[in-house]
C-alpha atoms as a PDB file:
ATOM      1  CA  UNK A   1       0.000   0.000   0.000  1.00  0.00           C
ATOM      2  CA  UNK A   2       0.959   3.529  -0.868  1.00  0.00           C
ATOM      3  CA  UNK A   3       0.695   5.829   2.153  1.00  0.00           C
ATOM      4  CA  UNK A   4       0.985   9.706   2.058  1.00  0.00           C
ATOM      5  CA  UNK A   5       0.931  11.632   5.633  1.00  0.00           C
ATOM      6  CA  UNK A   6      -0.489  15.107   4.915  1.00  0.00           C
ATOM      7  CA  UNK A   7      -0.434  18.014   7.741  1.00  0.00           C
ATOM      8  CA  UNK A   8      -0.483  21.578   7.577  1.00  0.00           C
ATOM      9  CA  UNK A   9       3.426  22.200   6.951  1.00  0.00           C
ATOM     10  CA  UNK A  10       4.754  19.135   6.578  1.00  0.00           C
ATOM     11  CA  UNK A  11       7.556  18.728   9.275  1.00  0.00           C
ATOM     12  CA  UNK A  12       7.211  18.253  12.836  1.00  0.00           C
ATOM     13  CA  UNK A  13       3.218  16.708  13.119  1.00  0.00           C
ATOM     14  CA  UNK A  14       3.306  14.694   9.532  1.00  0.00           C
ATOM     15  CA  UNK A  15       6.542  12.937  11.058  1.00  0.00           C
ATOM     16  CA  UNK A  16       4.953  11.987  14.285  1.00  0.00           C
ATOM     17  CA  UNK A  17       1.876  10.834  12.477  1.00  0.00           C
ATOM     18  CA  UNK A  18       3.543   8.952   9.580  1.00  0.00           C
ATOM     19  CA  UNK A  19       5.622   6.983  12.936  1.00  0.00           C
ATOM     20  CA  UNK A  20       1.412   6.476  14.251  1.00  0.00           C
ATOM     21  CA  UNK A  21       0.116   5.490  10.831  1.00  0.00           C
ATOM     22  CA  UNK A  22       3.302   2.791  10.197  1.00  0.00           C
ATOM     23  CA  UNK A  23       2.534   1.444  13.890  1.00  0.00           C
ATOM     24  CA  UNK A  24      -1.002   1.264  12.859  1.00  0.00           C
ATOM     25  CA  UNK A  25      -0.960  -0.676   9.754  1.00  0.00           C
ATOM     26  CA  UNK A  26       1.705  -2.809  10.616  1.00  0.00           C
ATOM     27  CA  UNK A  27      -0.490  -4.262  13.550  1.00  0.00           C
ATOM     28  CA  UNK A  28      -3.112  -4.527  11.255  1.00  0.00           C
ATOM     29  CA  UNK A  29      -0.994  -6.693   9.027  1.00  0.00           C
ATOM     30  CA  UNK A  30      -0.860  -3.989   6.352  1.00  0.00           C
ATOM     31  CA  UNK A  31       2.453  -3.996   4.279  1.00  0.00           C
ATOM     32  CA  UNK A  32       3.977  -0.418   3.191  1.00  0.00           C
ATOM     33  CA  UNK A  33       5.242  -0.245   0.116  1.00  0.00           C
ATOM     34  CA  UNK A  34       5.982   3.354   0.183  1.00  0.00           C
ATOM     35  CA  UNK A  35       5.043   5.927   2.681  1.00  0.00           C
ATOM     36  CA  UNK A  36       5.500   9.816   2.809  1.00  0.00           C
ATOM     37  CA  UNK A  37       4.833  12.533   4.822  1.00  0.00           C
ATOM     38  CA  UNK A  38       5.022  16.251   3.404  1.00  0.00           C
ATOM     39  CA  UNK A  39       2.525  19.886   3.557  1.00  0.00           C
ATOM     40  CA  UNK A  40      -0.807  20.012   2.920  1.00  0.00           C
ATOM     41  CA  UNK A  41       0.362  22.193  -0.311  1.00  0.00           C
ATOM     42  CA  UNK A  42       2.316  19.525  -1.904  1.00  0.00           C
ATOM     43  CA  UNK A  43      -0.155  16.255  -0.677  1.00  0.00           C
ATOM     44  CA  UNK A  44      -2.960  17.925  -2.556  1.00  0.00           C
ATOM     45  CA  UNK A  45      -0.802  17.455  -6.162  1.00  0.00           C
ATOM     46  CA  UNK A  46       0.730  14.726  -4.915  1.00  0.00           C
ATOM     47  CA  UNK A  47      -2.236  12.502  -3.214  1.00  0.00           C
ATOM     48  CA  UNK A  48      -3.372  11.014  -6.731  1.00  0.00           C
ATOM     49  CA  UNK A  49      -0.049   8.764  -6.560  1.00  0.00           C
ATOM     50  CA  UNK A  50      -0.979   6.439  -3.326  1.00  0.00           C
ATOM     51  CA  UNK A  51      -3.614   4.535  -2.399  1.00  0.00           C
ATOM     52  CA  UNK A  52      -4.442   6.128   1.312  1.00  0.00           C
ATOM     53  CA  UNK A  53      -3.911   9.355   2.805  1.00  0.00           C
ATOM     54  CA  UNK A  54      -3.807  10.356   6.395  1.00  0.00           C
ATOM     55  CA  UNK A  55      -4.413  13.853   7.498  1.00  0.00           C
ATOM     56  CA  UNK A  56      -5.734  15.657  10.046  1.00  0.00           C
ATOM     57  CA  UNK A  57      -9.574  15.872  10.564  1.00  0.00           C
ATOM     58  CA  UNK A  58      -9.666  19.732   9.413  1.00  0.00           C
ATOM     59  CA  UNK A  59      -7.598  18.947   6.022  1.00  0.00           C
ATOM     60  CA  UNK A  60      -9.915  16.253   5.093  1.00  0.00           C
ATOM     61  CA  UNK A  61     -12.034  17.934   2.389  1.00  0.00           C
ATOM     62  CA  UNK A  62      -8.858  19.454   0.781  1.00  0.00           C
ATOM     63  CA  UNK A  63      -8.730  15.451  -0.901  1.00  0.00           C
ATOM     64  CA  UNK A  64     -12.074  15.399  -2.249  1.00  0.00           C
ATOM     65  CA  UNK A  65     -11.053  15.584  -5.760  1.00  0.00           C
ATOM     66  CA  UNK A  66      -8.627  12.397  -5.375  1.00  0.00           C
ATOM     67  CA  UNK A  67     -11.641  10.780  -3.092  1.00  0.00           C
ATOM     68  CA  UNK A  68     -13.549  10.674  -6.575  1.00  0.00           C
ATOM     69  CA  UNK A  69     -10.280   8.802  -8.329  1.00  0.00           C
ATOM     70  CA  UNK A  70     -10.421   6.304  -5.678  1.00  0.00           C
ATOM     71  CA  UNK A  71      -8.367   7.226  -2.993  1.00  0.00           C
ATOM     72  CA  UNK A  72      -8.999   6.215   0.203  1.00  0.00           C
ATOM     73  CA  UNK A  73      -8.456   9.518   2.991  1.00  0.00           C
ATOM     74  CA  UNK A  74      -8.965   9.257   6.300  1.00  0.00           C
ATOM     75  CA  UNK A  75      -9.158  11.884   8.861  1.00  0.00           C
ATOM     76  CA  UNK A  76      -7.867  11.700  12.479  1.00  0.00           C
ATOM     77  CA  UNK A  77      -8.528  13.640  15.359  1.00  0.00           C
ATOM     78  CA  UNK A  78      -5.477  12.557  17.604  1.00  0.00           C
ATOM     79  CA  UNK A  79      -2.514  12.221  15.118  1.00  0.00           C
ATOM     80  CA  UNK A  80      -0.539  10.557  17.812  1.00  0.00           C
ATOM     81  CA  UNK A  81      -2.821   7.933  18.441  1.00  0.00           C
ATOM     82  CA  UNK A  82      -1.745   4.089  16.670  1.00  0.00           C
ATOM     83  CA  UNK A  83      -5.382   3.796  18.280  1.00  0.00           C
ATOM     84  CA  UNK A  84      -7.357   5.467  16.922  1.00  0.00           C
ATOM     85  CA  UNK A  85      -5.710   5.429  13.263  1.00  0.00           C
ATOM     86  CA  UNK A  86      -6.152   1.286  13.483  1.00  0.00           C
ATOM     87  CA  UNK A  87     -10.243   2.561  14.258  1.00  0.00           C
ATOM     88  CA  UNK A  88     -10.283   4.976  10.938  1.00  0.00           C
ATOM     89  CA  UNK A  89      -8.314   2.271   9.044  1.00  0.00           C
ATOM     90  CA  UNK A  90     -10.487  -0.390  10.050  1.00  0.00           C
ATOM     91  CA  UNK A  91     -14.029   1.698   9.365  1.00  0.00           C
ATOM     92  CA  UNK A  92     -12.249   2.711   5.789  1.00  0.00           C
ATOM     93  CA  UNK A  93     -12.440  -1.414   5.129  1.00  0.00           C
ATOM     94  CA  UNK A  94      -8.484  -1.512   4.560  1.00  0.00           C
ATOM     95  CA  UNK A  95      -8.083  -3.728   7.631  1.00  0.00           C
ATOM     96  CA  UNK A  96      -7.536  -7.182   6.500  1.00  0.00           C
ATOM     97  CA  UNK A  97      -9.526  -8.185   9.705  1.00  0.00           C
END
């Protein structure tokens, strides 16, 4: 799966979410085949090029227009929180469980 981590600039938060979102997927049994993290600017051109996106609740509708080529985006309140990105991932239906 290709995974892009999407906050507001791109450095400090993204990071600390993309850690989250690999902790999440890999107890989910998910495999990674690529994962990013960057700014909101350059995930909006970018996003059309993986197969999830993470971001922050409040970015979410910036991603509608990849939503409609069939990428999956998933919002999350508590970017620091394996738990409740393994909850997202699971109501999204990528969760092989």
């Amino acid at each position: 799966m290709r995974v892009l981590v999407s906050c507001a600039n791109g450095s400090g938060t993204s990071l600390m979410m993309m850690r989250s979102v690999e902790k999440a997927l890999k107890s989910e049994g998910i495999t990674i085949t690529s994962i990013h993290h960057c700014a909101i600017s350059e995930g909006k051109s970018t996003a059309k090029n993986y197969d999830v996106v993470f971001t922050p609740m409040n970015f979410v509708n910036m991603f509608d227009k990849v939503k409609e080529k069939g990428v999956t985006v998933i919002g999350v309140r508590n970017v620091m929180s394996p738990k409740e990105i393994i909850e997202r991932v699971r109501e999204a239906g990528l969760s092989k469980e």
